[in-house]
Protein backbone atom coordinates (compact mmCIF):
# COMPACT_ATOMS: atom_id res chain seq x y z
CA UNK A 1 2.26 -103.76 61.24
CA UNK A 2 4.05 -107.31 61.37
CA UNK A 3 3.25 -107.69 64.56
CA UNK A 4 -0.45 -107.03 64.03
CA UNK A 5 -0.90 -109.29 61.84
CA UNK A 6 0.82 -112.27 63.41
CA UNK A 7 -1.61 -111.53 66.24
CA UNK A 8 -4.40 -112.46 64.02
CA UNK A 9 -2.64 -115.01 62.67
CA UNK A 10 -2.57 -116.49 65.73
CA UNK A 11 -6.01 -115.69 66.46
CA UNK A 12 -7.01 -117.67 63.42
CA UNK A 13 -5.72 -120.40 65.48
CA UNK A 14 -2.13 -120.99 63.26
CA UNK A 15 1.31 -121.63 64.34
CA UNK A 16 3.10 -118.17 63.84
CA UNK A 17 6.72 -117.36 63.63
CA UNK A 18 7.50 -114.15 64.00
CA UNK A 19 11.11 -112.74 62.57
CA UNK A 20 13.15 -109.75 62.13
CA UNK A 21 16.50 -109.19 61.85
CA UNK A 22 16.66 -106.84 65.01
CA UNK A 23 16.64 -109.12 67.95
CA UNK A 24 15.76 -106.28 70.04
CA UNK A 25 12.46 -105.42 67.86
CA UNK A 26 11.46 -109.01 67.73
CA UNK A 27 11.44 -109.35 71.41
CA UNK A 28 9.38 -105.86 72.10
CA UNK A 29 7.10 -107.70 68.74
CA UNK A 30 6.38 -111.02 70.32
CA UNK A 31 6.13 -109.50 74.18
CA UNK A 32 3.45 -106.89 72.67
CA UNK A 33 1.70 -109.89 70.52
CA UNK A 34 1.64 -112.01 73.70
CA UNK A 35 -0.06 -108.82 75.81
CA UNK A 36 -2.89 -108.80 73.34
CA UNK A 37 -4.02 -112.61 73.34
CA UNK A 38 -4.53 -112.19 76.82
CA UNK A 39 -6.99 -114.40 77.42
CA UNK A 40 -8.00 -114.79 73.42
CA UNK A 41 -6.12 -117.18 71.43
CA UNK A 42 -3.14 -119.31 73.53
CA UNK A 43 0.00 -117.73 73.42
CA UNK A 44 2.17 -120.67 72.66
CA UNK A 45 1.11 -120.23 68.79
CA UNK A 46 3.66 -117.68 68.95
CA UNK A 47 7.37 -118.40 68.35
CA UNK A 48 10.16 -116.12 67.70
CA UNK A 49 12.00 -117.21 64.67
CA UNK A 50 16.03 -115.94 65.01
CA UNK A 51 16.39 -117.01 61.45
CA UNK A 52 14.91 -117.09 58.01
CA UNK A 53 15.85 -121.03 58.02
CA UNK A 54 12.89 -121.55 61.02
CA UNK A 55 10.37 -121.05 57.78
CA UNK A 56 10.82 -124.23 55.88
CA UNK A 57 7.62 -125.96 57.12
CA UNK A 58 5.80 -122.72 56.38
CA UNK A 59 2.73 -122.36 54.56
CA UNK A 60 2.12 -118.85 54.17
CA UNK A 61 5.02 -116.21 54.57
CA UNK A 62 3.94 -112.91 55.00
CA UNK A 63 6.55 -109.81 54.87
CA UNK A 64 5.89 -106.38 56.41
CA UNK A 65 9.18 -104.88 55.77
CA UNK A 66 9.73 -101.08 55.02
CA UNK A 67 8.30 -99.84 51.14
CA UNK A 68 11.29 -100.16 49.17
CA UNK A 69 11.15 -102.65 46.19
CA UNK A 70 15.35 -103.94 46.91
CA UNK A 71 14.31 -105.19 50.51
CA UNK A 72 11.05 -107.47 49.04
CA UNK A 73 13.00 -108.29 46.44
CA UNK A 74 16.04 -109.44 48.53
CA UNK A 75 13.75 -110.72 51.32
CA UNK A 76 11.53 -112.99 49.32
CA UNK A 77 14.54 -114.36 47.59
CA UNK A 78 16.08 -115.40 50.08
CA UNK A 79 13.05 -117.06 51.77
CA UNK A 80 12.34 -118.57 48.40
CA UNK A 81 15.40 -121.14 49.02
CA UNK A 82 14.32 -122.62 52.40
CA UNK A 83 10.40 -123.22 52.14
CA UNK A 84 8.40 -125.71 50.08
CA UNK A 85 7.83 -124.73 46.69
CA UNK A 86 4.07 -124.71 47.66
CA UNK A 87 4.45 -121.72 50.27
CA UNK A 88 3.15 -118.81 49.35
CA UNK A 89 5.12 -115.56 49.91
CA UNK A 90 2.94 -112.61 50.52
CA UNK A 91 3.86 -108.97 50.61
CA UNK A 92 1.82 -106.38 52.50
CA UNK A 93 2.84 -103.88 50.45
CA UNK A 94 0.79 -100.70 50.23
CA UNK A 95 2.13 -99.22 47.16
CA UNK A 96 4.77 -100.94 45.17
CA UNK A 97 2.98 -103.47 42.12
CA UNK A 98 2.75 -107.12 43.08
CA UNK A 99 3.76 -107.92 40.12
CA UNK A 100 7.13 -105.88 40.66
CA UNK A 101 7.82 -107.93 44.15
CA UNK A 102 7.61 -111.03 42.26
CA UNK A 103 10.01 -110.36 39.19
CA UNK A 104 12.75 -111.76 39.58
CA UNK A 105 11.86 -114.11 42.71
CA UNK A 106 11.89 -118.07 42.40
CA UNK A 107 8.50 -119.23 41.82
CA UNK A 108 6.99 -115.94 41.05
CA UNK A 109 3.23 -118.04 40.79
CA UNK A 110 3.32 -118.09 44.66
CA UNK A 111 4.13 -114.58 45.30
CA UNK A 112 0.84 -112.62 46.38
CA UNK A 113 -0.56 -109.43 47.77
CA UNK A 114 -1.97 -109.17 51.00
CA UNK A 115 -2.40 -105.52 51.75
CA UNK A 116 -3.09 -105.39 55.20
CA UNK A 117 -4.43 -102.00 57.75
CA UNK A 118 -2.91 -100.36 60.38
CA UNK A 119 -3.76 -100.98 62.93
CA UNK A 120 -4.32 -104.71 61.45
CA UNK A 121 -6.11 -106.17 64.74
CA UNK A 122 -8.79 -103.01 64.79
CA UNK A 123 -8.97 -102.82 60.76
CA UNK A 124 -11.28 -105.67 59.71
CA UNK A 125 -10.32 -105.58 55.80
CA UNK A 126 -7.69 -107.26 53.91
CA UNK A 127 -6.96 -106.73 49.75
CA UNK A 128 -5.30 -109.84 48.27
CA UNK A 129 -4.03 -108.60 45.02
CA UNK A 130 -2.68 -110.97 42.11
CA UNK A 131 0.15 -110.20 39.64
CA UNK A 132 0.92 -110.83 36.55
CA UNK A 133 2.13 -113.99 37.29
CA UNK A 134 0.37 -115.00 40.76
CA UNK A 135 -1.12 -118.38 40.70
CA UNK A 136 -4.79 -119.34 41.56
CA UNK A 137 -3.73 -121.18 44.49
CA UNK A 138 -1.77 -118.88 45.69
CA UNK A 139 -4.13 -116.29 45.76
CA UNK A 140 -6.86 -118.52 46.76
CA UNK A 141 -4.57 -119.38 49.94
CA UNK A 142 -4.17 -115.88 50.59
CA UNK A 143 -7.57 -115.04 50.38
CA UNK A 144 -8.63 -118.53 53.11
CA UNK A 145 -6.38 -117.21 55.54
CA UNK A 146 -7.57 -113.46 55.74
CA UNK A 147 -10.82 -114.87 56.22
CA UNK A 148 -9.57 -117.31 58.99
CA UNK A 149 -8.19 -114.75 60.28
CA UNK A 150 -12.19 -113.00 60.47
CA UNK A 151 -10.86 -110.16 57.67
CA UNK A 152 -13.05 -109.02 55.14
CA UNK A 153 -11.43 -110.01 52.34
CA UNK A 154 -11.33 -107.98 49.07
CA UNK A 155 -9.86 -109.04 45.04
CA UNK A 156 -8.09 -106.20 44.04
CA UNK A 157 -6.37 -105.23 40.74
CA UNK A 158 -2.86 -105.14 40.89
CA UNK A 159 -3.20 -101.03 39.50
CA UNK A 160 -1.41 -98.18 41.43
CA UNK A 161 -2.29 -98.41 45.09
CA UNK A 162 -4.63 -101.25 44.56
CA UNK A 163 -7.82 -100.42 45.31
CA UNK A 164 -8.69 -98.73 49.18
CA UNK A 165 -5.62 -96.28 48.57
CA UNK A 166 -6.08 -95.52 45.12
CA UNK A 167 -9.91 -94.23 45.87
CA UNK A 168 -8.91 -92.66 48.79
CA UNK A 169 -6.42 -90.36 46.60
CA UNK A 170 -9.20 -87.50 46.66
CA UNK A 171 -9.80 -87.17 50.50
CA UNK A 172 -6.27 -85.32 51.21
CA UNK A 173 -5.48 -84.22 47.48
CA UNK A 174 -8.77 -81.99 47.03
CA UNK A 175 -8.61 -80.68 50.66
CA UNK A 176 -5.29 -79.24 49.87
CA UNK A 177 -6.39 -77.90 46.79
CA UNK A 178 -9.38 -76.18 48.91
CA UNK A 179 -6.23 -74.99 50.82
CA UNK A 180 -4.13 -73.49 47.86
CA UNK A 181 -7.03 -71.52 46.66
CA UNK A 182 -7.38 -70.05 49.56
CA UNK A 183 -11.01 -71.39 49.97
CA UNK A 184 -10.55 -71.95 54.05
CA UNK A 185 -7.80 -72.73 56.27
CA UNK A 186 -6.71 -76.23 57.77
CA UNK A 187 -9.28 -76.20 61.05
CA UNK A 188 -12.15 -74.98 58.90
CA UNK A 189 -11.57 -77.93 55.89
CA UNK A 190 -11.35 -80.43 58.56
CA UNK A 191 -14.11 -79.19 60.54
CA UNK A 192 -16.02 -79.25 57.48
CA UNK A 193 -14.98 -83.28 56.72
CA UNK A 194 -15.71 -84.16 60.16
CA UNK A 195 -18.78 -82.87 60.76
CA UNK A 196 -20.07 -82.23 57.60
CA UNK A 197 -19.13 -85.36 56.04
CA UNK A 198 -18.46 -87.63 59.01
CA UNK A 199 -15.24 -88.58 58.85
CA UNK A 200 -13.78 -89.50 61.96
CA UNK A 201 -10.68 -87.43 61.46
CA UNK A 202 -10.39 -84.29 58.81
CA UNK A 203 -7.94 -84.45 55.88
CA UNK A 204 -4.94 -82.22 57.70
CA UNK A 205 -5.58 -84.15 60.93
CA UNK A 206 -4.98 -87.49 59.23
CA UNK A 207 -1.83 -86.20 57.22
CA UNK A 208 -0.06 -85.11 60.54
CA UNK A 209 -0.84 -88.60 62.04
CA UNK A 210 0.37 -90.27 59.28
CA UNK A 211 3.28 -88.06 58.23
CA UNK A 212 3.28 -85.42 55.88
CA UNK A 213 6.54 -86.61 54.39
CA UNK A 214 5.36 -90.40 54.35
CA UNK A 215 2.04 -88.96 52.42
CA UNK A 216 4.04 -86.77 49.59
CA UNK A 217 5.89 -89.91 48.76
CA UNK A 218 2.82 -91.79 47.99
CA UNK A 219 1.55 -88.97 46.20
CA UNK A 220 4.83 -88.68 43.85
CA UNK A 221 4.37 -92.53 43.59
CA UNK A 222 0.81 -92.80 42.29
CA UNK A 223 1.52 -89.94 39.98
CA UNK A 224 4.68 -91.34 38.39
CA UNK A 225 3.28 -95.11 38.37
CA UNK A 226 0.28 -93.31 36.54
CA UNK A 227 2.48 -91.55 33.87
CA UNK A 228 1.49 -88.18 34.97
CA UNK A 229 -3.21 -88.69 35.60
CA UNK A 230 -3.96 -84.95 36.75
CA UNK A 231 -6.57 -86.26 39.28
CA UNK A 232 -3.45 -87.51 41.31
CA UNK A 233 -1.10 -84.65 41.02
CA UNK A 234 0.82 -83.74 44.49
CA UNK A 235 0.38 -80.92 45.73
CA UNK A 236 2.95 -78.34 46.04
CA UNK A 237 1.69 -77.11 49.62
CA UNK A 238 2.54 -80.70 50.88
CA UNK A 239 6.29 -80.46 48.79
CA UNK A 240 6.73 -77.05 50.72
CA UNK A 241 5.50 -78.75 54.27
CA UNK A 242 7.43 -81.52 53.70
CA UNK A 243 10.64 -79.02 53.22
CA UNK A 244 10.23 -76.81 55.81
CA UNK A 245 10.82 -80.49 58.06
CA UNK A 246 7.27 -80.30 59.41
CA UNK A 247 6.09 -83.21 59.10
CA UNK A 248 3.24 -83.87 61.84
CA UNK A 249 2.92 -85.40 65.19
CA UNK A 250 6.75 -87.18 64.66
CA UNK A 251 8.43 -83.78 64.91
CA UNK A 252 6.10 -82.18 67.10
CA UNK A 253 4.48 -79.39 64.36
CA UNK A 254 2.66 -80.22 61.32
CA UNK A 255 -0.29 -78.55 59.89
CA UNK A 256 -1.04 -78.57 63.49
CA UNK A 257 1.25 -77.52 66.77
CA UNK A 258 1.52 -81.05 68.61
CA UNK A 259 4.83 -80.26 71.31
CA UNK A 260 1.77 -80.43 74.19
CA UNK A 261 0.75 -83.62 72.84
CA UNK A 262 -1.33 -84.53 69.68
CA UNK A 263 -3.37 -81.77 68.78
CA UNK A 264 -7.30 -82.60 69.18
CA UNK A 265 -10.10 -80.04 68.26
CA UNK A 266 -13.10 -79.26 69.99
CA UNK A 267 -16.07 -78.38 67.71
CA UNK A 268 -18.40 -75.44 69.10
CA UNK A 269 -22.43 -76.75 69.77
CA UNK A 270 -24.48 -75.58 67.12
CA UNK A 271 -24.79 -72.04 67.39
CA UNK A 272 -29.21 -72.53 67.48
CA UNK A 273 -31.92 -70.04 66.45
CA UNK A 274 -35.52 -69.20 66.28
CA UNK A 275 -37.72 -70.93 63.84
CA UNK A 276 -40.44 -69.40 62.24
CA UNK A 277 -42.07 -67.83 58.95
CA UNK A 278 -42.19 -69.67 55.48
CA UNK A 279 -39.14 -70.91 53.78
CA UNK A 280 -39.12 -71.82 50.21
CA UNK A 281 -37.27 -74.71 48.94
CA UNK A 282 -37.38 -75.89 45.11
CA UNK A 283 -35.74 -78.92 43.79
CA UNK A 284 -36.20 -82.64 43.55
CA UNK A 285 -32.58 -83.77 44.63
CA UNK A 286 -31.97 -85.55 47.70
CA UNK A 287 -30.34 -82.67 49.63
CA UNK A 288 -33.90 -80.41 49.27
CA UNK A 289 -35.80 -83.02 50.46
CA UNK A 290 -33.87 -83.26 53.41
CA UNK A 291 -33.67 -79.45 54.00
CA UNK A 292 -38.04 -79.93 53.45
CA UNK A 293 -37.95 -82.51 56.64
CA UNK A 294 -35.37 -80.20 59.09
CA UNK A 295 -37.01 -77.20 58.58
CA UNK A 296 -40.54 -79.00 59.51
CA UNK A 297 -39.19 -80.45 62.45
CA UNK A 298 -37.89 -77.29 63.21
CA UNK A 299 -41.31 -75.41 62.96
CA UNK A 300 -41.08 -73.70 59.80
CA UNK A 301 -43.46 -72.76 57.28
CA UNK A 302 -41.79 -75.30 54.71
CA UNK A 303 -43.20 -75.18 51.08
CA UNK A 304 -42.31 -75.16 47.39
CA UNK A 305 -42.67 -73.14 44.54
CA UNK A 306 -46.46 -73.68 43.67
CA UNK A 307 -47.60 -73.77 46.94
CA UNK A 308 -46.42 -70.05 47.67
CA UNK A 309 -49.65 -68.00 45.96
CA UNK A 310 -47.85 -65.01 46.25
CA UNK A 311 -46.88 -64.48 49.67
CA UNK A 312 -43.10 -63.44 50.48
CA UNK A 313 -40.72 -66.05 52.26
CA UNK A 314 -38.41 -64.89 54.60
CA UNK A 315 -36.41 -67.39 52.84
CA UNK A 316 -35.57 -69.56 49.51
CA UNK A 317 -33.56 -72.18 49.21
CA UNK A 318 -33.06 -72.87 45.61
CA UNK A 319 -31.95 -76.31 44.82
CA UNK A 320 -33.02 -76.55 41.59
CA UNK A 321 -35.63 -73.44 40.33
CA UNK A 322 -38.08 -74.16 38.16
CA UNK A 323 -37.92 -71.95 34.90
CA UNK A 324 -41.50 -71.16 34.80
CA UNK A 325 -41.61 -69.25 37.95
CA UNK A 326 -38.93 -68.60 38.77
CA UNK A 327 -37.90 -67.83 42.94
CA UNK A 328 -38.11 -64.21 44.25
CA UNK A 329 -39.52 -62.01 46.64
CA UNK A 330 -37.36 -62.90 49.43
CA UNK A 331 -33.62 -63.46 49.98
CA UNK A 332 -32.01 -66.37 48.45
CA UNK A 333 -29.57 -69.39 48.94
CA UNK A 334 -28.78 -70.81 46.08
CA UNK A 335 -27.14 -74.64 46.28
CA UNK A 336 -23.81 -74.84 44.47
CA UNK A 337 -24.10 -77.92 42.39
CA UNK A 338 -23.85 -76.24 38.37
CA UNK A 339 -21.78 -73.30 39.59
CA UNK A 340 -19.72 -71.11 41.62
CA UNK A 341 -22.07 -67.86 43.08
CA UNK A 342 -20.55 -65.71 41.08
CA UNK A 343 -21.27 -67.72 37.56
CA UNK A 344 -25.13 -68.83 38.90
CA UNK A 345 -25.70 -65.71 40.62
CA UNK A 346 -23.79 -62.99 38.75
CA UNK A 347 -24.55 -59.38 40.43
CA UNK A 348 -27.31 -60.71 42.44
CA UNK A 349 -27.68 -60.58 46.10
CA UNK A 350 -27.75 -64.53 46.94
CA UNK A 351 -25.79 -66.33 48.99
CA UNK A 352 -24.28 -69.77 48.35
CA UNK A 353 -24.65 -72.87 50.31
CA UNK A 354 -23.82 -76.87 49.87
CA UNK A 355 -24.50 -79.92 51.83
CA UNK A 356 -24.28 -83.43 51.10
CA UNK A 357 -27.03 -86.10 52.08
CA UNK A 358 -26.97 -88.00 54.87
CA UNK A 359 -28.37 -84.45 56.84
CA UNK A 360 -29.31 -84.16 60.57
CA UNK A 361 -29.21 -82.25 62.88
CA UNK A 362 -25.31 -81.72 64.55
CA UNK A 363 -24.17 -81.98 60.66
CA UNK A 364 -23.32 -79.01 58.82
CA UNK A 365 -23.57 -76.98 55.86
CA UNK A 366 -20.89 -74.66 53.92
CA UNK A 367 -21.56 -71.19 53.34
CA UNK A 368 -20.00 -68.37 50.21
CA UNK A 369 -20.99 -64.92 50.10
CA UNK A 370 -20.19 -62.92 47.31
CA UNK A 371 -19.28 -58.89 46.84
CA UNK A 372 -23.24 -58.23 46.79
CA UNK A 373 -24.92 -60.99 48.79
CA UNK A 374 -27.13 -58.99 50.88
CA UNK A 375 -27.07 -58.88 54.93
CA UNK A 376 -30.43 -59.61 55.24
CA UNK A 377 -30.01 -63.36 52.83
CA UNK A 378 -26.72 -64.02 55.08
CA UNK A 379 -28.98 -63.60 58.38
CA UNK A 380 -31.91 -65.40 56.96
CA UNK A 381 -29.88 -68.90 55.57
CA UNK A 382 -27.90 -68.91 59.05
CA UNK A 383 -31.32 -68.53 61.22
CA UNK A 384 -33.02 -71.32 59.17
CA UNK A 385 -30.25 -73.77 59.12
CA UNK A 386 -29.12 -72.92 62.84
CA UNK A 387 -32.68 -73.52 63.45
CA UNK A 388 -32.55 -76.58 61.91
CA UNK A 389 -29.86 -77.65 64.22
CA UNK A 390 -26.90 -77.62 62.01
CA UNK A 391 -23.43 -76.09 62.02
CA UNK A 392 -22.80 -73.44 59.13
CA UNK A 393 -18.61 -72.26 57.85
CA UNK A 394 -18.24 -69.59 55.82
CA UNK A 395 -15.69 -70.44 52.67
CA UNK A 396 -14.65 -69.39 49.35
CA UNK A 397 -16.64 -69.37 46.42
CA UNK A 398 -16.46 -72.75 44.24
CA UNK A 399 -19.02 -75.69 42.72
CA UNK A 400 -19.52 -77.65 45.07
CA UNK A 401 -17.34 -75.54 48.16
CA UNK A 402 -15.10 -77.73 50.11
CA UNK A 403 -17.30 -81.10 51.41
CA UNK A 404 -18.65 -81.29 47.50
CA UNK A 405 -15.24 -81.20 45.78
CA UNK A 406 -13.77 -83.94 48.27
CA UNK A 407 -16.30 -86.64 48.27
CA UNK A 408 -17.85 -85.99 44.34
CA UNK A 409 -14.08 -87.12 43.48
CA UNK A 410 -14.35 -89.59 46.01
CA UNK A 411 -17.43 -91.07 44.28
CA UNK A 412 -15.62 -90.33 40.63
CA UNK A 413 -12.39 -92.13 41.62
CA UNK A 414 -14.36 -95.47 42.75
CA UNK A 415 -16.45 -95.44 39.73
CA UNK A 416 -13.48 -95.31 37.20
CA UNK A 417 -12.32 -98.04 39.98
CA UNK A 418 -15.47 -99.77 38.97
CA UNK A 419 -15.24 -99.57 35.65
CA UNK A 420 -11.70 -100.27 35.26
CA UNK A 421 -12.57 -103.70 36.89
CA UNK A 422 -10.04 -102.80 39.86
CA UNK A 423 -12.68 -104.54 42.17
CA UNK A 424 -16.70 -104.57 42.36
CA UNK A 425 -19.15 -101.74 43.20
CA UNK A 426 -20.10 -103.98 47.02
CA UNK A 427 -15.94 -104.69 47.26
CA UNK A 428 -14.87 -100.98 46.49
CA UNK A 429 -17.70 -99.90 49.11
CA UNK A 430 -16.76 -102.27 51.56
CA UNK A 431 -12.73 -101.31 51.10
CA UNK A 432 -13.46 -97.31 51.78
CA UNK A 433 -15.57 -97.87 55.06
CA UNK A 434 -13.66 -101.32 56.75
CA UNK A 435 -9.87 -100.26 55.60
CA UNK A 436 -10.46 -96.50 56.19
CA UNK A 437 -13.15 -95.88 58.69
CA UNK A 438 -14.87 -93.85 55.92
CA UNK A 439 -18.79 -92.53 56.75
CA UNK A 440 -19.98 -94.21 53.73
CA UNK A 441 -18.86 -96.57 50.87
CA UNK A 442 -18.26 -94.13 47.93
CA UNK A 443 -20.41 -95.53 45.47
CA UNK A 444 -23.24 -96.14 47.86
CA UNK A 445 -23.13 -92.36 48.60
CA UNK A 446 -22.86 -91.54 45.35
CA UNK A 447 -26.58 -92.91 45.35
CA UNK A 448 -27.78 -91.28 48.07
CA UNK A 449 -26.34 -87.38 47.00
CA UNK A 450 -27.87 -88.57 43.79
CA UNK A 451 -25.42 -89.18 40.36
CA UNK A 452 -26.73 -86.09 38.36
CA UNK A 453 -25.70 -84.10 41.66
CA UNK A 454 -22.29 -85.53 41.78
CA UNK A 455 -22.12 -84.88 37.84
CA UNK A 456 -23.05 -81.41 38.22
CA UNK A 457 -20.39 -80.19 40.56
CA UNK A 458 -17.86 -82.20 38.72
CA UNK A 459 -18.76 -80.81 35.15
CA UNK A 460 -18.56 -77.29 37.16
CA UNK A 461 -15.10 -77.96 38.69
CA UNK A 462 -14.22 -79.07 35.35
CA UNK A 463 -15.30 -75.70 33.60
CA UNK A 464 -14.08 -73.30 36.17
CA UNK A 465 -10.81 -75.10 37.17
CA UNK A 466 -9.58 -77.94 35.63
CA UNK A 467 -11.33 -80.31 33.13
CA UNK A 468 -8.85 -82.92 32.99
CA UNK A 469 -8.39 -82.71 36.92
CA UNK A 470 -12.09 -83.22 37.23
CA UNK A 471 -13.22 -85.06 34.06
CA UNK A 472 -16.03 -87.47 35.10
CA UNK A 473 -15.79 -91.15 34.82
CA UNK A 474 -17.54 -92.53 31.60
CA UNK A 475 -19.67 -95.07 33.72
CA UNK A 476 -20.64 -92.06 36.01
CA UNK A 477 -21.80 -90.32 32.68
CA UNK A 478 -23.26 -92.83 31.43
CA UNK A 479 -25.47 -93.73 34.46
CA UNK A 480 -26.98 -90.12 34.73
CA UNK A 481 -27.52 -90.60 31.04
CA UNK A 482 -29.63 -93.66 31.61
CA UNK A 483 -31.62 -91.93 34.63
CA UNK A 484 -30.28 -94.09 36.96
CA UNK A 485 -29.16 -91.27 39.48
CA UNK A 486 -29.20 -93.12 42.77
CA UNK A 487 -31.78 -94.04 45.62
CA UNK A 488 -34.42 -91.63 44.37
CA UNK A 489 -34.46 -92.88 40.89
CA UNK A 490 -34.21 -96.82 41.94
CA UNK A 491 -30.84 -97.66 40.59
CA UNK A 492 -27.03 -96.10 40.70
CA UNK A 493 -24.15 -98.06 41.12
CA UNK A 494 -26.57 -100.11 43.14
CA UNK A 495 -30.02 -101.22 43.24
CA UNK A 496 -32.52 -99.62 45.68
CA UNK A 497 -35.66 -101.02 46.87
């Protein structure tokens, strides 16, 4: 990490010192750095300091030393008594408070937050976080060098994990709750984030690059920083994981085996089918409109309620019935926003299916079945949607299934984010996709699935599992409340032409 970012310093064109205290780590630092500006920025910008006393001209002093608040605090302190009084001291800490680093240090005005991403020459994001006591200046120095250095830089609330980290808490915290209730096991979830959702790696895949035992910590952290908030509870599979000495691609087995080298999947093509006959699909959310324009392409018979006059689908796809008449006739998938199957479908012979918007083909779509779904509506949903060129995975029965619980917390998290004033709706957005390679800024894709779907499946989580866990975000509430549910209505979190 230090040595990433005193490659872009140096790329920003400044004179960069580089230190740490083991001489033999500083020279493998600097000869790495020096590999990398290969024909970029000169090389000679790069010095290696062999003491702390080198600093004194300094401007900015950036630490990257290992996440324990006694280092910073020792570090800083010492720098504090060589360089100018003016020099800003700025810790790339991920998860301790600003405002912690600087009690206690000498001119606690000039001690910042510059939260940096690994790898820092690939991640193009930077938070600068104040503290309680962090000068304008200083911050506003911060900020002009992550922007010489060509970061997108981001004002973030000096809050528990600041603000990329803290709305990122969902993404591994729901998966393993998908996992302890026995919904699917670790290839299916991450299948299902990867190519369902579009991350670029799935929950369990990240956690074993990471470390296991390096991701528990930060989950203990957040949840004793927050005095106990049950949307960031660890998880006890993780504790047990982290026990057994597992902990990922470090010591070879993880939630994956890695001793033939890191462990990389290799998703099946779409299984494919016929298309053919008349498919019903009711609703006016974004998802059945997007179901509407596959299953044309795909050479179906695509119509909705009113336009049936009587004749029997050989499927419906019921995102949203309408009371007066209602669906049957045929066999049924019902979507899984207000419900489990077995509360929206009690006894019947449905199936259950979710997807989240953007859908096309190569994406997929989570299946349930329940002790009477029918053979003939588990044939029919996988022909269309095979047809349709997507991936199906069969899973337990819950609002929402796996992809739906993961990102509508991801979109709930950055909206009490928002709200909280940790950092704006186009800075929160930003964060998510530049700092973590995520598909979509949360709150932008809480526009496209559409707010009152994201509501729905949380208000359902909340009444079959846990409604302090899954309580929804007063602005989130409040939007839906107002009608403005996203891209179809005009107006979410964001404005839509």
């Amino acid at each position: 990490m230090g040595a990433g970012i005193a490659q872009l310093a140096c790329q920003a064109g400044a004179r960069t010192l580089l230190y740490d205290p083991d001489p033999a780590a500083l020279e493998r630092g600097v000869e790495r750095i020096a590999k990398r500006l290969k024909g970029g920025a000169p090389a000679s910008l790069l010095e290696a300091a062999g003491s702390l006393e080198l600093f004194a001209d300094c401007d900015v002093v950036i630490e990257a030393a290992p996440e324990r608040l006694e280092i910073k605090h020792d570090l800083f302190t010492r720098v504090a008594a060589i360089v100018r009084d003016d020099c800003v001291l700025a810790t790339n800490t991920s998860s301790i408070p600003v405002t912690a680093v600087a009690a206690g240090v000498p001119g606690p005005e000039r001690v910042v937050g510059m939260h940096f991403f690994n790898p820092p020459p690939l991640m193009r994001l930077v938070e600068v976080v104040a503290g309680e006591q962090s000068g304008e200046p200083a911050v506003a120095r911060a900020a002009e060098l992550g922007t010489a250095m060509d970061r997108r830089v981001i004002r973030a609330a000096d809050v528990t994990g600041f603000l990329v980290n803290r709305c990122n808490r969902p993404f591994n915290l729901e998966a393993l709750g998908a996992l302890t209730e026995r919904m699917a096991d670790v290839e299916t979830i991450d299948r299902i984030l990867r190519l369902g959702g579009g991350f670029r790696m799935g929950p369990f895949e990240l956690m074993d690059l990471v470390g296991i035992d390096v991701g528990f910590e930060v989950s203990r952290s957040f949840h004793e920083q927050s005095f106990g908030e049950p949307r960031w509870r660890p998880s006890p599979f993780m504790a047990r994981m982290v026990a057994s000495g597992n902990h990922g691609r470090k010591t070879g087995r993880g939630w994956y085996d890695h001793t033939d080298g890191p462990y990389k999947p290799a998703d099946p093509p779409v299984p494919g089918a016929e298309a053919g006959g008349l498919v019903v699909i009711s609703g006016d959310v974004a998802i059945a409109h997007e179901l509407r324009l596959l299953g044309d392409d795909a050479g179906w018979d695509v119509r909705v309620p009113e336009d049936v006059n009587g004749e029997v689908p050989d499927l419906i796809l019921d995102c949203g019935a309408n009371e007066e008449e209602p669906l049957q006739g045929g066999p049924q998938a019902l979507l899984l926003t207000e419900g489990s199957l077995a509360m929206l479908d009690g006894g019947g012979g449905s199936v259950g299916f979710h997807a989240l918007p953007p859908l096309a083909p190569g994406a997929l779509v989570e299946l349930t079945r329940g002790r009477d779904s029918t053979d003939l509506a588990v044939s029919a949903t996988e022909r269309f949607l095979h047809s349709c060129g997507l991936h199906t995975a069969w899973v337990g029965d819950a609002p929402g299934l796996v992809l739906g619980r993961v990102v509508c917390q991801l979109v709930n998290e950055a909206a009490f984010a928002l709200e909280q004033g940790v950092a704006s709706a186009e800075e929160i957005d930003d964060g998510m996709v530049l700092g973590l390679n995520h598909p979509h800024g949360p709150l932008t894709w809480g526009d496209l699935i559409g707010l009152d779907h994201v509501l729905a499946v949380l208000d359902a989580l909340a009444a079959e599992h846990s409604p302090e866990r899954y309580r929804a975000a007063p602005l989130l509430r409040r939007l839906v409340a107002e009608g403005r549910t996203g891209l179809l209505a005009g107006e979410g979190f964001h404005r839509h032409e």
